[in-house]
N, C-alpha and C. Protein backbone atom coordinates (compact mmCIF):
# COMPACT_ATOMS: atom_id res chain seq x y z
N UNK A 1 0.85 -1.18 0.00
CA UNK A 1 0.00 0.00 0.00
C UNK A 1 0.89 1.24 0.00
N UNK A 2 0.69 2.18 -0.66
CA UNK A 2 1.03 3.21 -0.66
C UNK A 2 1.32 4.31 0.58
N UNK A 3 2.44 4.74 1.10
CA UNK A 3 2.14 5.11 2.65
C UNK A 3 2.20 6.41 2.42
N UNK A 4 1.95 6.96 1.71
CA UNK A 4 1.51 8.75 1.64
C UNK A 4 -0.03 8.43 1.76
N UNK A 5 -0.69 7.61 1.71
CA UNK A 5 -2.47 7.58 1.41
C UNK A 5 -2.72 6.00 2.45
N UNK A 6 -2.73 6.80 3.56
CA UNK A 6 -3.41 5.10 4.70
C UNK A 6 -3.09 5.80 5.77
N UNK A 7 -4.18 6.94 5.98
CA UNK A 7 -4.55 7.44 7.24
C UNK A 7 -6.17 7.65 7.27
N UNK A 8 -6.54 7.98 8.24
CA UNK A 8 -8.07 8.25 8.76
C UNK A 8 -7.83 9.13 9.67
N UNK A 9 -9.24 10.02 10.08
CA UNK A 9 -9.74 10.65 11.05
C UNK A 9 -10.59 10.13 11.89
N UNK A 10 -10.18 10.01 13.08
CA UNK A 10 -11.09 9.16 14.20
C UNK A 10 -12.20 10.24 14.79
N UNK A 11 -12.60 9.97 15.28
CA UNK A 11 -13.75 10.94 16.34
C UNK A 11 -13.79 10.62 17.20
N UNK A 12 -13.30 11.08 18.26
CA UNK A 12 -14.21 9.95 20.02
C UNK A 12 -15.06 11.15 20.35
N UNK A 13 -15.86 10.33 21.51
CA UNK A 13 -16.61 10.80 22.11
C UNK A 13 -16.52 12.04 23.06
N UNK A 14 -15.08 11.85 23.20
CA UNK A 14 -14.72 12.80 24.48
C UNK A 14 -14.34 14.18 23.70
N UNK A 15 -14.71 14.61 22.38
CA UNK A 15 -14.26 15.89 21.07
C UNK A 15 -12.27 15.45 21.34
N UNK A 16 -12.10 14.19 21.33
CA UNK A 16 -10.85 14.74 20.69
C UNK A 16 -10.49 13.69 19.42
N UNK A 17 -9.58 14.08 18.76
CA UNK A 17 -9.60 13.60 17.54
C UNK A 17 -8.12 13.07 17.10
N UNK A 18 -8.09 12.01 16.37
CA UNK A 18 -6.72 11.31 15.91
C UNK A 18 -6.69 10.68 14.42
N UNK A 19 -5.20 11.10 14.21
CA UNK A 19 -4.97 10.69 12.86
C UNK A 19 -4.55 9.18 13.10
N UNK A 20 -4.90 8.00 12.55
CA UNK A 20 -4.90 6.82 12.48
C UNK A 20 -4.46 6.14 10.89
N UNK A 21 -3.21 5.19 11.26
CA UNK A 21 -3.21 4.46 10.22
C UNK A 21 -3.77 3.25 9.54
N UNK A 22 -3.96 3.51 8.90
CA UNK A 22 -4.95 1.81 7.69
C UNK A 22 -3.81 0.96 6.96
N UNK A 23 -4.33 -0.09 7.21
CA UNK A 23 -3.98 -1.06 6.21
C UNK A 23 -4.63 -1.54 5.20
N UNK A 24 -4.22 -2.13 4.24
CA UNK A 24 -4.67 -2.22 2.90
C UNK A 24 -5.40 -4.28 2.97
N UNK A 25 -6.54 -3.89 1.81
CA UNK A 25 -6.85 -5.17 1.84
C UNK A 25 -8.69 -5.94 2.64
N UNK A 26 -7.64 -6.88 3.10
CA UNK A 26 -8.99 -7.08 4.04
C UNK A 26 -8.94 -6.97 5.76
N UNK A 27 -7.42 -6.36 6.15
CA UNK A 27 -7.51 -5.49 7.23
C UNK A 27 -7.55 -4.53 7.60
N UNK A 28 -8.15 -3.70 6.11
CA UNK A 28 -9.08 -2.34 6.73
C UNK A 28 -10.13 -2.70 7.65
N UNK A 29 -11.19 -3.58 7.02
CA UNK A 29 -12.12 -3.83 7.99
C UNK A 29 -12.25 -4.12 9.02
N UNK A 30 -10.89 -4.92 9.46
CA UNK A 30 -10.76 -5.21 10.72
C UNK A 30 -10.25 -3.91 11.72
N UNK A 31 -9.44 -2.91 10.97
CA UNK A 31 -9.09 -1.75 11.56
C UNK A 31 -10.26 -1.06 11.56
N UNK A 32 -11.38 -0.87 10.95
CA UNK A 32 -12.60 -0.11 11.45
C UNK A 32 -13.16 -1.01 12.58
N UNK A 33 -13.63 -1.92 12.41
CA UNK A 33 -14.16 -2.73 13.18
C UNK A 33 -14.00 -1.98 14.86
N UNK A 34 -12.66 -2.70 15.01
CA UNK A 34 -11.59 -2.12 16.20
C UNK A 34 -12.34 -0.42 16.58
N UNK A 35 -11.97 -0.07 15.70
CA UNK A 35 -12.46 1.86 16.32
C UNK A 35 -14.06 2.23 15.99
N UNK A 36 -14.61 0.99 15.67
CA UNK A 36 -16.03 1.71 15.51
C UNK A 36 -17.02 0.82 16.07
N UNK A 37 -16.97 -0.59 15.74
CA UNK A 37 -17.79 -1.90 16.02
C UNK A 37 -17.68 -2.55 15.05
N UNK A 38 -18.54 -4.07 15.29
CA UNK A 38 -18.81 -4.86 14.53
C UNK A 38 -19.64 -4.61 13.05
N UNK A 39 -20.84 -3.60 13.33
CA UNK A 39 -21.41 -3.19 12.27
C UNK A 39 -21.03 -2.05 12.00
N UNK A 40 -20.69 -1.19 10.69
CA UNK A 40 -20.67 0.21 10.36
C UNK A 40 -21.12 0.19 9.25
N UNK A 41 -21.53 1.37 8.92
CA UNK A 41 -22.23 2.03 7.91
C UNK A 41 -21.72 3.43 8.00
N UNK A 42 -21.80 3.98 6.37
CA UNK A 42 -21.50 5.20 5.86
C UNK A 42 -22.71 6.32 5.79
N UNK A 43 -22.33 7.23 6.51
CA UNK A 43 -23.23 7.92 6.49
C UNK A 43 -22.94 9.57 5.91
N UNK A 44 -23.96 9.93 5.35
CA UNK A 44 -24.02 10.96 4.33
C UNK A 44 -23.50 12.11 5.00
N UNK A 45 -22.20 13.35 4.48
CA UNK A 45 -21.73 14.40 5.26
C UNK A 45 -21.97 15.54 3.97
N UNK A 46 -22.55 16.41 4.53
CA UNK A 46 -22.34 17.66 3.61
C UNK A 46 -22.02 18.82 4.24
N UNK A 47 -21.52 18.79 5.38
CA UNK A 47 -20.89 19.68 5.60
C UNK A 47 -18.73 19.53 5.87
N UNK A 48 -18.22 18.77 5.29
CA UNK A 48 -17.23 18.17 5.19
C UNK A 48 -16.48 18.08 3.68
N UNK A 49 -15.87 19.51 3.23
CA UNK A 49 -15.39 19.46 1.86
C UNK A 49 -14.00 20.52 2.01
N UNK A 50 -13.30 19.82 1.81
CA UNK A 50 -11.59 20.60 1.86
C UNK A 50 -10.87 20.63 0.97
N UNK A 51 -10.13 21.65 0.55
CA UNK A 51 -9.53 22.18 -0.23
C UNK A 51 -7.91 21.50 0.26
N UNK A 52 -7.11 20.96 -0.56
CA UNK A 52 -5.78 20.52 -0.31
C UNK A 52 -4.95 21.61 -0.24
N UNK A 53 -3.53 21.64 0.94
CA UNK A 53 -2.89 22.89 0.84
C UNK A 53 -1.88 22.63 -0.68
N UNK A 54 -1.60 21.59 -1.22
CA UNK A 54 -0.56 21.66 -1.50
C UNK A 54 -0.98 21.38 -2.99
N UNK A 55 -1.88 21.05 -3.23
CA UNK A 55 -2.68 20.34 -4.88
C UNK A 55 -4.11 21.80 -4.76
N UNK A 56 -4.69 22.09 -6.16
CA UNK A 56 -5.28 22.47 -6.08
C UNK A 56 -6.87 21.95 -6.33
N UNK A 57 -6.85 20.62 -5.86
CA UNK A 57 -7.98 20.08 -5.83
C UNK A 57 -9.11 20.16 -4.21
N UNK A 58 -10.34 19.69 -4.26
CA UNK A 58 -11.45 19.51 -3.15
C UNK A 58 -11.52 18.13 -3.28
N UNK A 59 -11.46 17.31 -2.27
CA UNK A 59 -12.04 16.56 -1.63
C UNK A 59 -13.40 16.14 -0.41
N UNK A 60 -13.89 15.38 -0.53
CA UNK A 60 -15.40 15.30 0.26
C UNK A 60 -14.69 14.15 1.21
N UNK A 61 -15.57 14.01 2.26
CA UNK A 61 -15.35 12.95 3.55
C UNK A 61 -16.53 12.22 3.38
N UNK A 62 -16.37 10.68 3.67
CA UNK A 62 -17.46 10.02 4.18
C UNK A 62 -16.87 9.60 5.79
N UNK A 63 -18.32 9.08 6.26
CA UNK A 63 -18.00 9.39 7.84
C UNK A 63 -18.85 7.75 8.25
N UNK A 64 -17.69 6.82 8.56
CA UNK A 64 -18.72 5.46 9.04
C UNK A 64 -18.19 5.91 10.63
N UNK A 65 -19.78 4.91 10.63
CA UNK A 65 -20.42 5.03 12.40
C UNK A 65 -20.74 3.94 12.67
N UNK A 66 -20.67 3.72 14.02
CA UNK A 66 -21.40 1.91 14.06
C UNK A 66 -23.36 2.00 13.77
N UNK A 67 -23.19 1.01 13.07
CA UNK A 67 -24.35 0.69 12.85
C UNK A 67 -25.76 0.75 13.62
N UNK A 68 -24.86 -0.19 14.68
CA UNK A 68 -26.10 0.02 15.82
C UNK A 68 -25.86 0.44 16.88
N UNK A 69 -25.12 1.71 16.41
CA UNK A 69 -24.75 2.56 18.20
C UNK A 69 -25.68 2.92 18.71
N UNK A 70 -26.94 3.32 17.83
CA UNK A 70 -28.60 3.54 18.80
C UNK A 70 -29.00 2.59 19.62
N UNK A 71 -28.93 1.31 19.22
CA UNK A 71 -29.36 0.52 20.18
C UNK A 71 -28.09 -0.29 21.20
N UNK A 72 -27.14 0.35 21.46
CA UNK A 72 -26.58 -0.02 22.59
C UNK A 72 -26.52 0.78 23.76
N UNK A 73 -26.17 0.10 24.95
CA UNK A 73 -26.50 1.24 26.03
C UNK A 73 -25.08 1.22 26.24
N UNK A 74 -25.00 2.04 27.47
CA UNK A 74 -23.48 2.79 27.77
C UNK A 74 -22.80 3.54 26.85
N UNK A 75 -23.23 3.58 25.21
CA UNK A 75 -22.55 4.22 24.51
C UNK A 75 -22.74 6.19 24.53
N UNK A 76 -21.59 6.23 24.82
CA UNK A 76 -21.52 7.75 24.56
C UNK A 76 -22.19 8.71 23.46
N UNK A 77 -22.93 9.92 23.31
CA UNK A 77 -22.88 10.84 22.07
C UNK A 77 -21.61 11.23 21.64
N UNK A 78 -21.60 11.09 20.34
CA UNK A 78 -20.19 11.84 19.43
C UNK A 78 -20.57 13.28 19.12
N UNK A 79 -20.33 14.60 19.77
CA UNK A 79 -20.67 15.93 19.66
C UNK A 79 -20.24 15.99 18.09
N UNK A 80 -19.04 15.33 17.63
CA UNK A 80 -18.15 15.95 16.72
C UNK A 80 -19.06 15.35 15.39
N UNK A 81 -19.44 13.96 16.03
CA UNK A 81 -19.74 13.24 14.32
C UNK A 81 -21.28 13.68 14.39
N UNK A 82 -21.90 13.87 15.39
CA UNK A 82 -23.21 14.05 15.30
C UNK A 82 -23.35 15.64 14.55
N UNK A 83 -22.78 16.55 14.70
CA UNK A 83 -22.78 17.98 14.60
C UNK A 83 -22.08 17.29 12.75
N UNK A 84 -21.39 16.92 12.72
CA UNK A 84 -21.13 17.20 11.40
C UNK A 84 -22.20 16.42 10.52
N UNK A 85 -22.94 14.95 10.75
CA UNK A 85 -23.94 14.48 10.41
C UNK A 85 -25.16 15.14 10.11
N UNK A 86 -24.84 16.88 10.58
CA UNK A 86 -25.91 17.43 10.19
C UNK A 86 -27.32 17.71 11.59
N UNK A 87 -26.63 16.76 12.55
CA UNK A 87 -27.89 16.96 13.67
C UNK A 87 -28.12 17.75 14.30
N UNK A 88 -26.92 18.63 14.78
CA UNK A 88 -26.88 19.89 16.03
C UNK A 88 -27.13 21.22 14.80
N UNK A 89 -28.15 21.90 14.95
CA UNK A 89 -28.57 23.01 14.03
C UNK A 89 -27.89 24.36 14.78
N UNK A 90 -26.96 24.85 13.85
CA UNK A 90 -26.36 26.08 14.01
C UNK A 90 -26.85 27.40 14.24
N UNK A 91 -27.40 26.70 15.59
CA UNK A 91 -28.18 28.07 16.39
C UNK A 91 -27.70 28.26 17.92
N UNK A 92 -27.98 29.35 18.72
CA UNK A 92 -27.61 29.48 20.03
C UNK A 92 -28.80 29.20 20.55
N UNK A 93 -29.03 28.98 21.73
CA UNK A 93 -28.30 27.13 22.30
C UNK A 93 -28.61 26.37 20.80
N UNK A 94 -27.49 25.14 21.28
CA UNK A 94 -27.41 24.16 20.28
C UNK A 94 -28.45 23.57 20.34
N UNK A 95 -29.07 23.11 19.63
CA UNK A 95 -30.45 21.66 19.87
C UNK A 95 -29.81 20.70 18.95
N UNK A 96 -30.05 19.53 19.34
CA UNK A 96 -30.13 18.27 19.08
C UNK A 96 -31.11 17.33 18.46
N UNK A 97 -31.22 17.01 17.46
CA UNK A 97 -32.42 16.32 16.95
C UNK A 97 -32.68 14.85 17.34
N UNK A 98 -33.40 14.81 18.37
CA UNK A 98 -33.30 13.12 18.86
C UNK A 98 -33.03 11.78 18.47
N UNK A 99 -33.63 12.05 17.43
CA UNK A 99 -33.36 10.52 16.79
C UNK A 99 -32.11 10.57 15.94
N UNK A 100 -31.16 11.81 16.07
CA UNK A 100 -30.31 11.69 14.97
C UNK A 100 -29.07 11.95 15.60
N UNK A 101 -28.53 11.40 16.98
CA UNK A 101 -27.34 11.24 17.51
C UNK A 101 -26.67 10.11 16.66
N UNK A 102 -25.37 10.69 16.74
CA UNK A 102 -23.95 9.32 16.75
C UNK A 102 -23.59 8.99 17.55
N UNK A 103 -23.65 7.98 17.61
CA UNK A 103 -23.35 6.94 19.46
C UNK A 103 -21.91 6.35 19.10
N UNK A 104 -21.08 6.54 19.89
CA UNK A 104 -19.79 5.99 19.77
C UNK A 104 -18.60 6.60 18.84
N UNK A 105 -17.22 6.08 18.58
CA UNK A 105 -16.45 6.47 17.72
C UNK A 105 -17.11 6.41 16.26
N UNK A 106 -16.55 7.61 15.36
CA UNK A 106 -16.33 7.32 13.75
C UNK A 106 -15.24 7.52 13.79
N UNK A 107 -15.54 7.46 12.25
CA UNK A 107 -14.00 7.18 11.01
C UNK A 107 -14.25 8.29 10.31
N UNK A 108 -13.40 9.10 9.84
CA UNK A 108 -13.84 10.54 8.26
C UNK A 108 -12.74 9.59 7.78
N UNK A 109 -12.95 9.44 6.17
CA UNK A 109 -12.47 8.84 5.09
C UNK A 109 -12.54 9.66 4.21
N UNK A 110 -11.96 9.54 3.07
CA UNK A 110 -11.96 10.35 1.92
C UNK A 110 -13.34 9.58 0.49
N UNK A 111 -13.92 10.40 0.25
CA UNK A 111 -15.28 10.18 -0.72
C UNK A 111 -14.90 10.72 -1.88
N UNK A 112 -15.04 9.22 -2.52
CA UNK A 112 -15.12 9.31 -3.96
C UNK A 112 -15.90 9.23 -4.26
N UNK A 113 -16.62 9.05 -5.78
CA UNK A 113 -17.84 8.63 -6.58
C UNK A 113 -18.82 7.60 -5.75
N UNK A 114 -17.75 6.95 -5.83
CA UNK A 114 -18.75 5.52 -5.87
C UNK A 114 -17.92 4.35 -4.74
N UNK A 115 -16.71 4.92 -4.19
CA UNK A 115 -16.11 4.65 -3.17
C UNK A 115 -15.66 5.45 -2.05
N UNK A 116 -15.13 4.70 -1.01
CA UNK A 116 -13.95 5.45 0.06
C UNK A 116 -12.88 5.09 0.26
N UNK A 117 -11.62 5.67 0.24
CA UNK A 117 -10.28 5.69 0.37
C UNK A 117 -9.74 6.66 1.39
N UNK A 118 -8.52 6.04 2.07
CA UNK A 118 -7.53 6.69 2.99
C UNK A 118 -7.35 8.06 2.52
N UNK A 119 -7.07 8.83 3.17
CA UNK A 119 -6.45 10.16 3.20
C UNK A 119 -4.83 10.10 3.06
N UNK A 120 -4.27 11.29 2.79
CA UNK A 120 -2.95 11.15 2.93
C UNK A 120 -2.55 11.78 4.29
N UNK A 121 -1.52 11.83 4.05
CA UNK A 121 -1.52 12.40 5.79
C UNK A 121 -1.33 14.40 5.60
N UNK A 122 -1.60 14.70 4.41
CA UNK A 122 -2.09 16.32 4.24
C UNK A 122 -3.33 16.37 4.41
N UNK A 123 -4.01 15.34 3.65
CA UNK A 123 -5.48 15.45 3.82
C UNK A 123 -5.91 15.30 5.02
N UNK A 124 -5.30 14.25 5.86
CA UNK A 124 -5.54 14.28 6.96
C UNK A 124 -5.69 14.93 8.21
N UNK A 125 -4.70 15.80 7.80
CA UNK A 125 -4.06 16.92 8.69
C UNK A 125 -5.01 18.00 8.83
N UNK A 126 -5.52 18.56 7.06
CA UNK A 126 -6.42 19.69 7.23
C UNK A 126 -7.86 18.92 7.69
N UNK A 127 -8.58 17.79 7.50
CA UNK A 127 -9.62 17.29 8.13
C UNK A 127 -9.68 17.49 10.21
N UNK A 128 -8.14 16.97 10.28
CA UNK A 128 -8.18 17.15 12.46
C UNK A 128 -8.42 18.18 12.58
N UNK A 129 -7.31 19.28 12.00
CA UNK A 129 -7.60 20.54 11.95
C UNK A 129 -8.86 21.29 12.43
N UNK A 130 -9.44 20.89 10.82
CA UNK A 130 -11.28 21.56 10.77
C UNK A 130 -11.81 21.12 12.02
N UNK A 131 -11.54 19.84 12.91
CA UNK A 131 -12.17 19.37 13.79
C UNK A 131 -12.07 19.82 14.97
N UNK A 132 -10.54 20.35 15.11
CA UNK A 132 -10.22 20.72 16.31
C UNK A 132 -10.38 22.42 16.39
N UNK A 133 -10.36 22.94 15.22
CA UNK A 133 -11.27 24.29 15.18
C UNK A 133 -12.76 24.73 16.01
N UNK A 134 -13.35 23.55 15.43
CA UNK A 134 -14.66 24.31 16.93
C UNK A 134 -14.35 23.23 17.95
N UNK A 135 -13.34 22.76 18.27
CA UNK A 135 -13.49 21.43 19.64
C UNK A 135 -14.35 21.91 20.72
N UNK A 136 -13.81 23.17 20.94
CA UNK A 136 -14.25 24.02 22.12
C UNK A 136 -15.64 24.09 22.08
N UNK A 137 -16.31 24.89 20.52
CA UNK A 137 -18.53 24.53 20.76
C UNK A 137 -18.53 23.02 21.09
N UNK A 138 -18.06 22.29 20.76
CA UNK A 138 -18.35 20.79 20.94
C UNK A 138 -18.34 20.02 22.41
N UNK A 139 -17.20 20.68 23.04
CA UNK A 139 -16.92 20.77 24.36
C UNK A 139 -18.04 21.33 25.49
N UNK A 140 -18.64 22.34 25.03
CA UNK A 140 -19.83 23.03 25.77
C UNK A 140 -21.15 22.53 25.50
N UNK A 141 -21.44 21.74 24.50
CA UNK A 141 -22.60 21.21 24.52
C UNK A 141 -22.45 19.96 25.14
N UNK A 142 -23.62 20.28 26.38
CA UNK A 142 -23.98 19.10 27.36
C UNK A 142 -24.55 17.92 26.87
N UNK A 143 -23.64 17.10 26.61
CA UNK A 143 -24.70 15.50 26.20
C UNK A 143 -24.23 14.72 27.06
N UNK A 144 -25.06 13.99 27.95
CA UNK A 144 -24.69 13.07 28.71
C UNK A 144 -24.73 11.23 28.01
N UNK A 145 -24.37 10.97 28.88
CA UNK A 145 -24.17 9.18 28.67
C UNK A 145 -25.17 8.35 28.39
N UNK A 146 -25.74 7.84 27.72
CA UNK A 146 -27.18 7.38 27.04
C UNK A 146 -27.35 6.24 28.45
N UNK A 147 -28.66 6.02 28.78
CA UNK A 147 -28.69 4.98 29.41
C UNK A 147 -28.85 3.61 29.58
């Protein structure tokens, strides 16, 4: 595999965020698995589109989540993946749309057409970045521990 392109963006729960390496093959899946669960699914981001510092191209993110983080208990809200999923509406106070939390860690990947691929570790870099830019709103909105 190519090692300029086999990184990811993690999300935890707690707003902090890490660049993570992938492997190629059929132990990507097992490397999501590990940071997300057994089930994941890709879920739709439109607010997630970056400009490369060094190429003058845009890239889009896809963002897998576990599948069935709704129906587990003890799992944490993700401020970071939920807010970018589109749920927390960019108003003072934040609101939350109930049924549309992210429970647990994601992954941001890089979105292609009709696939997803690793980031490089530029791409990567400006994705933590963007993340760790509002950490702080993310930090102040109160979500507690699902029960």
């Amino acid at each position: 595999m190519n090692t300029m392109r086999d990184k990811c963006v993690v999300l935890k729960c707690d707003c902090s965020v890490e660049i993570v390496d992938l492997v190629s093959g059929d132990e990507f899946s097992s490397v999501v698995r590990s940071i997300i669960g057994n089930y994941y699914e890709s879920v739709p981001l439109s607010r997630l589109h970056y400009q490369t510092l060094s190429e003058f191209s845009v890239f889009s993110c896809a963002m897998l989540v576990d599948d069935e983080g709704k129906l587990k208990k003890g799992l944490d809200i993700n401020p970071i993946a939920t807010y970018y999923y589109g749920s927390i509406l960019q108003t003072t106070p934040h609101w939350i749309l109930p049924d549309q939390y992210i429970f647990g860690n994601a992954m941001l990947v890089k979105s292609t057409f009709d696939d997803i691929e690793p980031f490089t570790m530029e791409e990567a870099e400006i994705v933590k970045d963007g993340a760790l830019k509002h950490r702080e709103q993310f930090i102040k909105i109160k979500i507690d521990k699902r029960n």
